[in-house]
Protein backbone atom coordinates (compact mmCIF):
# COMPACT_ATOMS: atom_id res chain seq x y z
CA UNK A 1 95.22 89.68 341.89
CA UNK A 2 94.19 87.69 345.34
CA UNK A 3 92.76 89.72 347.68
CA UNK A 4 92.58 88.77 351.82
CA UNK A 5 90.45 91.05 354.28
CA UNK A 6 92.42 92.98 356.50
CA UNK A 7 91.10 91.16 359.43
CA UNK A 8 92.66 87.83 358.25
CA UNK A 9 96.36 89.30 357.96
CA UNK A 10 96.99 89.55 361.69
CA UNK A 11 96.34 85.23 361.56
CA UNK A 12 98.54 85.26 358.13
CA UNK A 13 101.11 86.89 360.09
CA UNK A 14 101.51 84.35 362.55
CA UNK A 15 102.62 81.54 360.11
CA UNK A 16 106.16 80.02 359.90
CA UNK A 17 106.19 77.04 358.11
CA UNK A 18 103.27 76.59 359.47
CA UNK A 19 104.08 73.37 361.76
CA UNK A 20 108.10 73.33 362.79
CA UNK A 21 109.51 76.97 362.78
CA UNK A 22 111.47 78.29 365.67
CA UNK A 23 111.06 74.87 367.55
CA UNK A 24 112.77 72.34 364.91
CA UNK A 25 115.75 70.51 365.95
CA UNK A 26 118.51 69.72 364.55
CA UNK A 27 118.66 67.00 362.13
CA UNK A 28 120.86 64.09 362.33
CA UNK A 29 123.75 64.65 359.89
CA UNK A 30 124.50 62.12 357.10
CA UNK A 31 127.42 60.38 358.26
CA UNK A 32 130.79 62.02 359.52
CA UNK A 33 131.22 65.46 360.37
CA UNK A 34 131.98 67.74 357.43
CA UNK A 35 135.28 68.35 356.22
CA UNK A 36 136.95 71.50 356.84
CA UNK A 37 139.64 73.85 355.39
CA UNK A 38 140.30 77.42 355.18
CA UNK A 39 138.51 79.74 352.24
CA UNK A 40 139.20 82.94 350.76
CA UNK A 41 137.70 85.66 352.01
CA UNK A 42 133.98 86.39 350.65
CA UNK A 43 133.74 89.38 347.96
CA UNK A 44 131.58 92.62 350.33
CA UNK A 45 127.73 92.57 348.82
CA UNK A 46 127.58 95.25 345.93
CA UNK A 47 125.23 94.74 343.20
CA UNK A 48 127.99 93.73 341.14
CA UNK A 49 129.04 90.98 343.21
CA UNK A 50 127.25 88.51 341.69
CA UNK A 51 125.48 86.75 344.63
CA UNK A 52 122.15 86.95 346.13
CA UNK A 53 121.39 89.77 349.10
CA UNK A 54 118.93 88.02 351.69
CA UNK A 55 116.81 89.27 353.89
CA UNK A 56 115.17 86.82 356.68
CA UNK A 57 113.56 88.00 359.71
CA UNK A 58 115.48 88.92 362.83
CA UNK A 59 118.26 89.22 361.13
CA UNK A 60 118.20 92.26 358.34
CA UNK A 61 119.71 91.35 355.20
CA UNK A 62 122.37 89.11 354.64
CA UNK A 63 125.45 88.43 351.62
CA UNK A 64 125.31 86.37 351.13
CA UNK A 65 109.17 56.83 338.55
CA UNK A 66 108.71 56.19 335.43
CA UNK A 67 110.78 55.17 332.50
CA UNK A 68 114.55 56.19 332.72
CA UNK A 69 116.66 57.88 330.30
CA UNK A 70 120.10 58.01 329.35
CA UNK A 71 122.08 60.91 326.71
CA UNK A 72 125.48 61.21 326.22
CA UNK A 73 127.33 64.63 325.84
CA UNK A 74 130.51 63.77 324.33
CA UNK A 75 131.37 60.52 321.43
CA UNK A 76 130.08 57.87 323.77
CA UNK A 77 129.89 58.95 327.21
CA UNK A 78 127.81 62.10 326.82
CA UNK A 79 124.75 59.58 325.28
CA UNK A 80 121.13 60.27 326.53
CA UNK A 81 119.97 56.96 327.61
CA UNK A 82 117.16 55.55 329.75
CA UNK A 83 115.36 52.51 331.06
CA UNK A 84 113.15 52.70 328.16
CA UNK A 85 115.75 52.78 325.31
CA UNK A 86 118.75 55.35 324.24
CA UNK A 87 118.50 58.69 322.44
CA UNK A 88 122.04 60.30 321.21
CA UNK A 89 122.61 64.06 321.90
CA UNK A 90 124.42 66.45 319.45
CA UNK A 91 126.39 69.39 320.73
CA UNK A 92 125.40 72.86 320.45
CA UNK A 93 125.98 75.06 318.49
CA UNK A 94 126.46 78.62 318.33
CA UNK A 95 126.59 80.88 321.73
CA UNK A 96 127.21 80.21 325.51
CA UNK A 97 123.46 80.91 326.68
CA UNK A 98 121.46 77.31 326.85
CA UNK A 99 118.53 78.11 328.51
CA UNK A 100 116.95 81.22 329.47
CA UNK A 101 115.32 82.23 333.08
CA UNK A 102 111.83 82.45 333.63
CA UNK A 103 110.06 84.05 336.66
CA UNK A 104 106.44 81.98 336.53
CA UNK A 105 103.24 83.64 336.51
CA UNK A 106 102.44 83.72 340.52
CA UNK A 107 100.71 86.80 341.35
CA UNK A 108 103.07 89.36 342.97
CA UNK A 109 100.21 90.27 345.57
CA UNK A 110 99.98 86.35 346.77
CA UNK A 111 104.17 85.93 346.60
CA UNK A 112 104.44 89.16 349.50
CA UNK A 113 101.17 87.84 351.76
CA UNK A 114 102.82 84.44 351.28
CA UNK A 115 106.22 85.86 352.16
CA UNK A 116 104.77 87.32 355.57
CA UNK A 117 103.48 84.32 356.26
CA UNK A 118 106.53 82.01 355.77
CA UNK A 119 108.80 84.86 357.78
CA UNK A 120 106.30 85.09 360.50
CA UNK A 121 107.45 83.85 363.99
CA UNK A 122 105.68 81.23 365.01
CA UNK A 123 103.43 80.76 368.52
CA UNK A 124 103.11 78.14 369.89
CA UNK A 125 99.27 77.26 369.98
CA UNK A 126 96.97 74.13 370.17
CA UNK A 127 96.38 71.37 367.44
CA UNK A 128 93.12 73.03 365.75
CA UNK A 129 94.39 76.44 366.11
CA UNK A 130 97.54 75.11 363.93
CA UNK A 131 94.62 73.48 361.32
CA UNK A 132 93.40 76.86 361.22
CA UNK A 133 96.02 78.65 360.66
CA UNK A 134 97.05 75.85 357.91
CA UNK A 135 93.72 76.24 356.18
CA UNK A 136 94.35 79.99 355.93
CA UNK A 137 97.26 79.02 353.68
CA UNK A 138 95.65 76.70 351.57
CA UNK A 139 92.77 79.81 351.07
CA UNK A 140 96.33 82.09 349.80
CA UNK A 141 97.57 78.79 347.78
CA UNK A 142 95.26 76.40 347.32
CA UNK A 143 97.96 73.49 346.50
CA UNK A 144 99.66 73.92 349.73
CA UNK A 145 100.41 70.89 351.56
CA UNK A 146 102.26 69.82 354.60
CA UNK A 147 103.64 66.60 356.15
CA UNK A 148 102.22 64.66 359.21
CA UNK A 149 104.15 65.21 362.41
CA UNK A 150 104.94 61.52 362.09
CA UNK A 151 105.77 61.62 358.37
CA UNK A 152 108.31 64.39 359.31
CA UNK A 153 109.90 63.07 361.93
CA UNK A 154 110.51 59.91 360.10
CA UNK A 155 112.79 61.86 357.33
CA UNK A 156 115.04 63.51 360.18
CA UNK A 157 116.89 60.38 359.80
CA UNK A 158 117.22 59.72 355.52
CA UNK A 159 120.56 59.24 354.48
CA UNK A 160 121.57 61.55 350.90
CA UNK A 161 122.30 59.61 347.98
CA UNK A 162 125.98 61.13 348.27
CA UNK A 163 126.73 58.89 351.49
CA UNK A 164 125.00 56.14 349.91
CA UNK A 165 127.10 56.52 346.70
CA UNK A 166 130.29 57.44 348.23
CA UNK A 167 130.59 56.85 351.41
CA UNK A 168 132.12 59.57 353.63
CA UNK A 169 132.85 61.36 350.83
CA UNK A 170 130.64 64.67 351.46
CA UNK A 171 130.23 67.48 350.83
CA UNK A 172 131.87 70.05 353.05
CA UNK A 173 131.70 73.08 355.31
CA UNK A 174 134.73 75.30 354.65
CA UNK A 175 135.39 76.87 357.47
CA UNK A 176 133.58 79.61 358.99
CA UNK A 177 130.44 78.00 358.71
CA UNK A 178 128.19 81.25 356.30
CA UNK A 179 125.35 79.30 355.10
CA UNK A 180 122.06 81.29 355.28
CA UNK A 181 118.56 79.96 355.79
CA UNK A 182 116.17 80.87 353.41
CA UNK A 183 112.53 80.93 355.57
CA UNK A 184 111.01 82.92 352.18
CA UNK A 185 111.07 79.83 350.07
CA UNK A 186 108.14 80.97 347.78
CA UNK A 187 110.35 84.17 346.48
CA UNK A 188 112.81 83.38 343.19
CA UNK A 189 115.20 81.85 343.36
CA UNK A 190 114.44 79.83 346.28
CA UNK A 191 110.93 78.30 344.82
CA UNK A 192 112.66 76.57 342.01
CA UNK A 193 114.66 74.50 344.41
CA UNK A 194 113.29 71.24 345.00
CA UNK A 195 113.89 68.50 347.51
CA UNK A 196 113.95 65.26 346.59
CA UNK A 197 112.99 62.02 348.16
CA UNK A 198 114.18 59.14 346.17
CA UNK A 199 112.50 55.55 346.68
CA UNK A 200 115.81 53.03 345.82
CA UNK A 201 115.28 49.61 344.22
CA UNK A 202 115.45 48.63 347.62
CA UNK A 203 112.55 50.31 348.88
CA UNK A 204 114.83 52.56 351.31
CA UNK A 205 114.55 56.63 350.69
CA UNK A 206 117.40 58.92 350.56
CA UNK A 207 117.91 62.51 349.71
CA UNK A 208 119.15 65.15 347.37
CA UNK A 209 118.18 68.76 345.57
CA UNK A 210 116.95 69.06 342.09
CA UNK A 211 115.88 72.70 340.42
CA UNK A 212 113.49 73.14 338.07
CA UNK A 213 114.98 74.08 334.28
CA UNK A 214 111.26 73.79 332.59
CA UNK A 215 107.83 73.38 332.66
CA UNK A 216 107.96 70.06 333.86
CA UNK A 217 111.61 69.39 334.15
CA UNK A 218 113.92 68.69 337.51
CA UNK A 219 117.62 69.11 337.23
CA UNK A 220 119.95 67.15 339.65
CA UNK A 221 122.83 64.82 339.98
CA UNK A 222 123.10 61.51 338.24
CA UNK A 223 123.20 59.97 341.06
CA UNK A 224 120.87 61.63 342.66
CA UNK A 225 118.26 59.16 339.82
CA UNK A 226 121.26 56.34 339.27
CA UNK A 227 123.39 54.73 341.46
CA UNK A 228 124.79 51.17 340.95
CA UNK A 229 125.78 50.51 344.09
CA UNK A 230 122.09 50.69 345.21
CA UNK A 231 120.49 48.89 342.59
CA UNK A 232 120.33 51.38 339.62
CA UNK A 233 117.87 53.57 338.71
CA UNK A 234 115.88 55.18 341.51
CA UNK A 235 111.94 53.70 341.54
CA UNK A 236 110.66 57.15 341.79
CA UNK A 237 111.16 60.81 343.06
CA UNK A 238 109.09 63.03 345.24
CA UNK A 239 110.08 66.48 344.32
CA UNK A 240 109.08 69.64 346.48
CA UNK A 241 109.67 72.95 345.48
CA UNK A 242 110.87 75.70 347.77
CA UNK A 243 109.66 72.88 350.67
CA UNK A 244 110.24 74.83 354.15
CA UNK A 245 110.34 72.34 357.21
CA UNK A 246 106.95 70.35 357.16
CA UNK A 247 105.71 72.94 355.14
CA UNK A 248 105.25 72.05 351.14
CA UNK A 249 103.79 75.54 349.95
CA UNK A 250 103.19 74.26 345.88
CA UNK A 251 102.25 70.72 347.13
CA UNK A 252 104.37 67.69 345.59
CA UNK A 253 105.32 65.76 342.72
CA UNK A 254 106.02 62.31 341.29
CA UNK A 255 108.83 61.77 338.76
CA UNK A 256 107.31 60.48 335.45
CA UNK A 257 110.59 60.02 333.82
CA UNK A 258 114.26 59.61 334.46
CA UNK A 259 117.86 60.72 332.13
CA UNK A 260 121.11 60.72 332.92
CA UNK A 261 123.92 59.66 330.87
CA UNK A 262 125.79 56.69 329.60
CA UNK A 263 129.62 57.88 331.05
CA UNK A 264 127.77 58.18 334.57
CA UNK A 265 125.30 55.04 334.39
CA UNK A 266 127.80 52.40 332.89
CA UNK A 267 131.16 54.12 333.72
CA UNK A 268 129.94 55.83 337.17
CA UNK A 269 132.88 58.49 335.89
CA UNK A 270 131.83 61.46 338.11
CA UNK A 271 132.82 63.70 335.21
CA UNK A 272 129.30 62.96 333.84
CA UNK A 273 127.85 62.54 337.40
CA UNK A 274 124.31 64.46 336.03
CA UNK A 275 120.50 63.88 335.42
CA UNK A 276 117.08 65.40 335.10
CA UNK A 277 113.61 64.00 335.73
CA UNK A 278 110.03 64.77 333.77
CA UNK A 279 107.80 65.67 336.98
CA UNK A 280 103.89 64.97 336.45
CA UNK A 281 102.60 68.68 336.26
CA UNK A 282 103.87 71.77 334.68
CA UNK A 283 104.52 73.71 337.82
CA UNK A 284 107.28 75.66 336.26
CA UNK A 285 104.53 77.29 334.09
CA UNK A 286 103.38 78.73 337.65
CA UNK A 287 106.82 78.84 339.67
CA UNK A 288 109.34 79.53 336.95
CA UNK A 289 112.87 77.99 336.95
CA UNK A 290 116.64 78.91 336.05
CA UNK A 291 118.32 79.74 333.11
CA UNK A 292 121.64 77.43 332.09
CA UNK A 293 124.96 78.46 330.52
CA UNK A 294 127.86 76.80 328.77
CA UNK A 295 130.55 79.10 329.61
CA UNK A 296 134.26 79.18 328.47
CA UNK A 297 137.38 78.95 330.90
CA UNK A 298 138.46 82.14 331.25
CA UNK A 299 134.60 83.38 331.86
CA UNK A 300 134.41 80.65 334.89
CA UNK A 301 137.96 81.10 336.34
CA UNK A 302 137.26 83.62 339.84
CA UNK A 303 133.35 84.43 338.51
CA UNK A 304 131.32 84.25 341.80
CA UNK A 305 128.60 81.55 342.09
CA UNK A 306 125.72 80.81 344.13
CA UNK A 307 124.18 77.44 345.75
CA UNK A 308 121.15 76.66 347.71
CA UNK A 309 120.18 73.43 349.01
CA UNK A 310 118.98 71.38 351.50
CA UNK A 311 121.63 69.76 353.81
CA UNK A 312 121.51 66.79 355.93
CA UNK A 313 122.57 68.69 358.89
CA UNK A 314 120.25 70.93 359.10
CA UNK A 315 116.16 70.49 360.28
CA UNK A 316 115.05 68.57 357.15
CA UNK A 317 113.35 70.35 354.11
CA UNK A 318 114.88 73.64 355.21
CA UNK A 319 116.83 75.51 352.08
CA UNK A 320 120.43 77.20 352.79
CA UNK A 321 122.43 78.93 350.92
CA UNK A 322 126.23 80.03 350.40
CA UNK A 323 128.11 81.65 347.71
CA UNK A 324 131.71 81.48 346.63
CA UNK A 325 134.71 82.29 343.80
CA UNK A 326 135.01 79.65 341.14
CA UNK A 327 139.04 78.67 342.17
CA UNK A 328 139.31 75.98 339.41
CA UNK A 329 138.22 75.01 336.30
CA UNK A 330 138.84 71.79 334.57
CA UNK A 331 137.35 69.89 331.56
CA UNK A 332 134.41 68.57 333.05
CA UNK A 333 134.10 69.73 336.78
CA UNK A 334 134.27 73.18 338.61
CA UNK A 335 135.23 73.96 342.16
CA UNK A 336 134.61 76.76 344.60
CA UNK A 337 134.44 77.61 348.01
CA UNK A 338 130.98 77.34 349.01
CA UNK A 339 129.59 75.42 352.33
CA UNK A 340 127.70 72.74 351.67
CA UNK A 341 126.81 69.17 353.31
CA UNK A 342 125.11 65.42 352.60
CA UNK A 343 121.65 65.98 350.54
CA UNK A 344 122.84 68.90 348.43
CA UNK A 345 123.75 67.61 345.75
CA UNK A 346 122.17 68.14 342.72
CA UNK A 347 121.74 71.48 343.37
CA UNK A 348 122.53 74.44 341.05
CA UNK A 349 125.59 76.30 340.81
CA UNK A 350 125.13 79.53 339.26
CA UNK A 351 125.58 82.87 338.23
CA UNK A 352 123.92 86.06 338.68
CA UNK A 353 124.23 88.19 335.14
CA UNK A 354 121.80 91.15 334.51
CA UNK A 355 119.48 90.50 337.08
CA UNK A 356 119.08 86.59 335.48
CA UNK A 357 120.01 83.74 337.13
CA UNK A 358 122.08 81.20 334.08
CA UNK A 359 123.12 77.70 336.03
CA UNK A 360 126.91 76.80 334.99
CA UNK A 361 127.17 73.47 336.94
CA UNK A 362 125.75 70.97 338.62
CA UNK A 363 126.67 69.98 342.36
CA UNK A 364 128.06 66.69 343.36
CA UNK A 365 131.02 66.69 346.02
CA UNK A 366 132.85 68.16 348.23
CA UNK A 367 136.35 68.04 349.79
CA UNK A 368 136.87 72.35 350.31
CA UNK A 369 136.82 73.41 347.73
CA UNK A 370 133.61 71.75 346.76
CA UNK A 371 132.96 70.83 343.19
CA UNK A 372 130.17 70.16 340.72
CA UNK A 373 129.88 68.93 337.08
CA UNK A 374 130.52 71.88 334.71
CA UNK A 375 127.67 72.34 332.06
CA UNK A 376 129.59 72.45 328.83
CA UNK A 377 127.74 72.57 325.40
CA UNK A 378 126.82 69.00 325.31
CA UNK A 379 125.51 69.09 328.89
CA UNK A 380 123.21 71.83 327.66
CA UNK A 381 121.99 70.08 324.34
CA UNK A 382 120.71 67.24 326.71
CA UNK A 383 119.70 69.88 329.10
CA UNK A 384 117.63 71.38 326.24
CA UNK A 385 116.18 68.06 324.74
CA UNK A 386 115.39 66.89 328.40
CA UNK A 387 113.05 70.17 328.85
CA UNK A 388 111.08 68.83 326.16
């Protein structure tokens, strides 16, 4: 159990992100404005409504690389392959659960002091009272990191991987505009979203969200880590979980390894428009991740899901979130009304079932409603081998 000295707190308390709270601006988008259209009206917050209740300062509480692998998840198209060679996947068998949920091993006592910290408002002080407020958190979590002012400023401007897939194709902000910041990023869920900074063939970066489904596993879109009209496979991932503004409170990562599969990365079919990366630590063992689920039609048609991300037009490395009905369900893809914009895909799209948190899609597109790439039991046997 970590233990500060009361004297320290009143300093602790002073922390938002550290470096770029209150005083961010707001990031260039990623292209055109988002598309809009009307939504249904949002379910009220009960504990049965399946979404999550949060609670941000100010505001009370709210409803709210490596080698590269390919698998396949149905004959042909479903193949795990990578850069490194292919390995087939066989479909699962027996139940709709895939993966269960699993909260980490952080100490609750350092989650809340880091959780007043994050929430904090910040002041607006000199350079080396900043560093000494920073070295503060690194004494709560020694693996805390943060970007130069420089190195931030230069990502304001990073394209997602949508636009540079798709063009103006984007995803979409249904009209009115309910996303939620999340400033607690080190609480669950929030931690086991990741942002990602993708190095192309090219050498240019883009963006996109990944979520952790494993020890040492990143979930995301496939082309998020493949995209042929930028040269293939991605030369390697920086992944940052629960990242908040400059602030990286687990430090970063390097992808090790790449997967998608053969339907996306020969075919670029966007009904198997998925992926994963191997990361090069086991910080799931420490943060947790999410739990998966290969539902059936009737289960998805109308069930409430949840997504958090982090858009293109907001301050970069900031997490939102937005929750919506499922309004259509189709082989291979869901959709649902839930705002969204450029650098969110890959996210998860998921439930909220007896407390646990089971993944049912994967985010790719928009267009109101937005849509994603429906985990069906071949998804989840690649899933499953990929957590290996």
């Amino acid at each position: 159990m970590l233990s500060t000295p009361r004297s320290v707190l009143p300093y602790l308390l002073g922390v938002f992100l550290i470096f770029g709270g209150a005083s961010l601006a707001k990031a260039e988008g990623d292209g055109p404005k988002p598309t809009t259209a009307a939504k249904p009206a949002q379910k009220k917050s009960s504990a049965e409504s399946g979404h999550e209740v949060v609670t941000n300062p100010g505001n009370g509480a709210s409803s709210g690389a490596g080698t590269r692998t390919e698998a396949d998840d149905n004959v042909d198209a479903d193949d795990a392959v990578s850069s490194s060679g292919g390995e087939s996947a066989t479909e699962l068998t027996g139940g709709d659960e895939a993966g269960a949920e699993s909260a980490g091993e952080l100490d609750a006592g350092e989650i809340e002091l880091l959780g007043q910290m994050l929430q904090a408002t910040a002041a607006e002080e000199s350079a080396d009272e900043l560093a000494d407020r920073f070295a503060e958190l690194q004494s709560v979590l020694p693996d805390a990191e943060r970007f130069s002012d420089a190195e931030y400023a230069s990502f304001k401007a990073l394209p997602s991987m949508e636009a540079l897939q798709f063009g103006d194709v984007l995803e979409s902000v249904c009209p009115p505009d309910n996303r939620i910041r999340i400033t607690n990023t080190t609480q669950i869920p929030w931690r086991w979203n990741c942002q990602l900074i993708m190095t192309l063939a090219s050498g240019n970066k883009a963006t996109c969200t990944g979520w952790l489904i494993g020890p040492h596993t990143v979930m995301t879109a496939g082309h998020c880590v493949y995209s042929k009209a930028n040269g293939g496979w991605v030369k390697s991932v920086e992944v940052i979980p629960g990242m908040n503004a400059s602030v990286k409170p687990f430090g970063s990562f390097k992808s090790t390894k790449l997967f998608s599969v053969k339907g996306w990365t020969n075919s670029s079919d966007t009904n198997y428009d998925y992926g994963a990366m191997h990361i090069n630590a086991n910080i799931g063992t420490k943060l947790g991740w999410y739990g998966y689920a290969s539902l059936g039609s009737s289960e998805l048609k109308g069930l409430n899901v949840n997504l958090a991300g982090y858009p293109g037009d907001k301050p970069f490395g900031t997490q939102w979130y937005h929750w919506g009905p499922i309004t259509e369900v189709l082989a291979r893809k869901i959709k649902y009304y839930i705002d969204t914009y450029g650098g969110q895909s890959g996210s998860a799209v998921y439930r909220i079932k007896n407390g646990q948190r089971h993944a049912v899609a994967v985010h790719t597109n928009g267009g109101c409603p937005n849509a994603g790439t429906r985990i069906t039991a071949p998804v989840a046997t690649n899933m499953a081998n990929w957590k290996k």
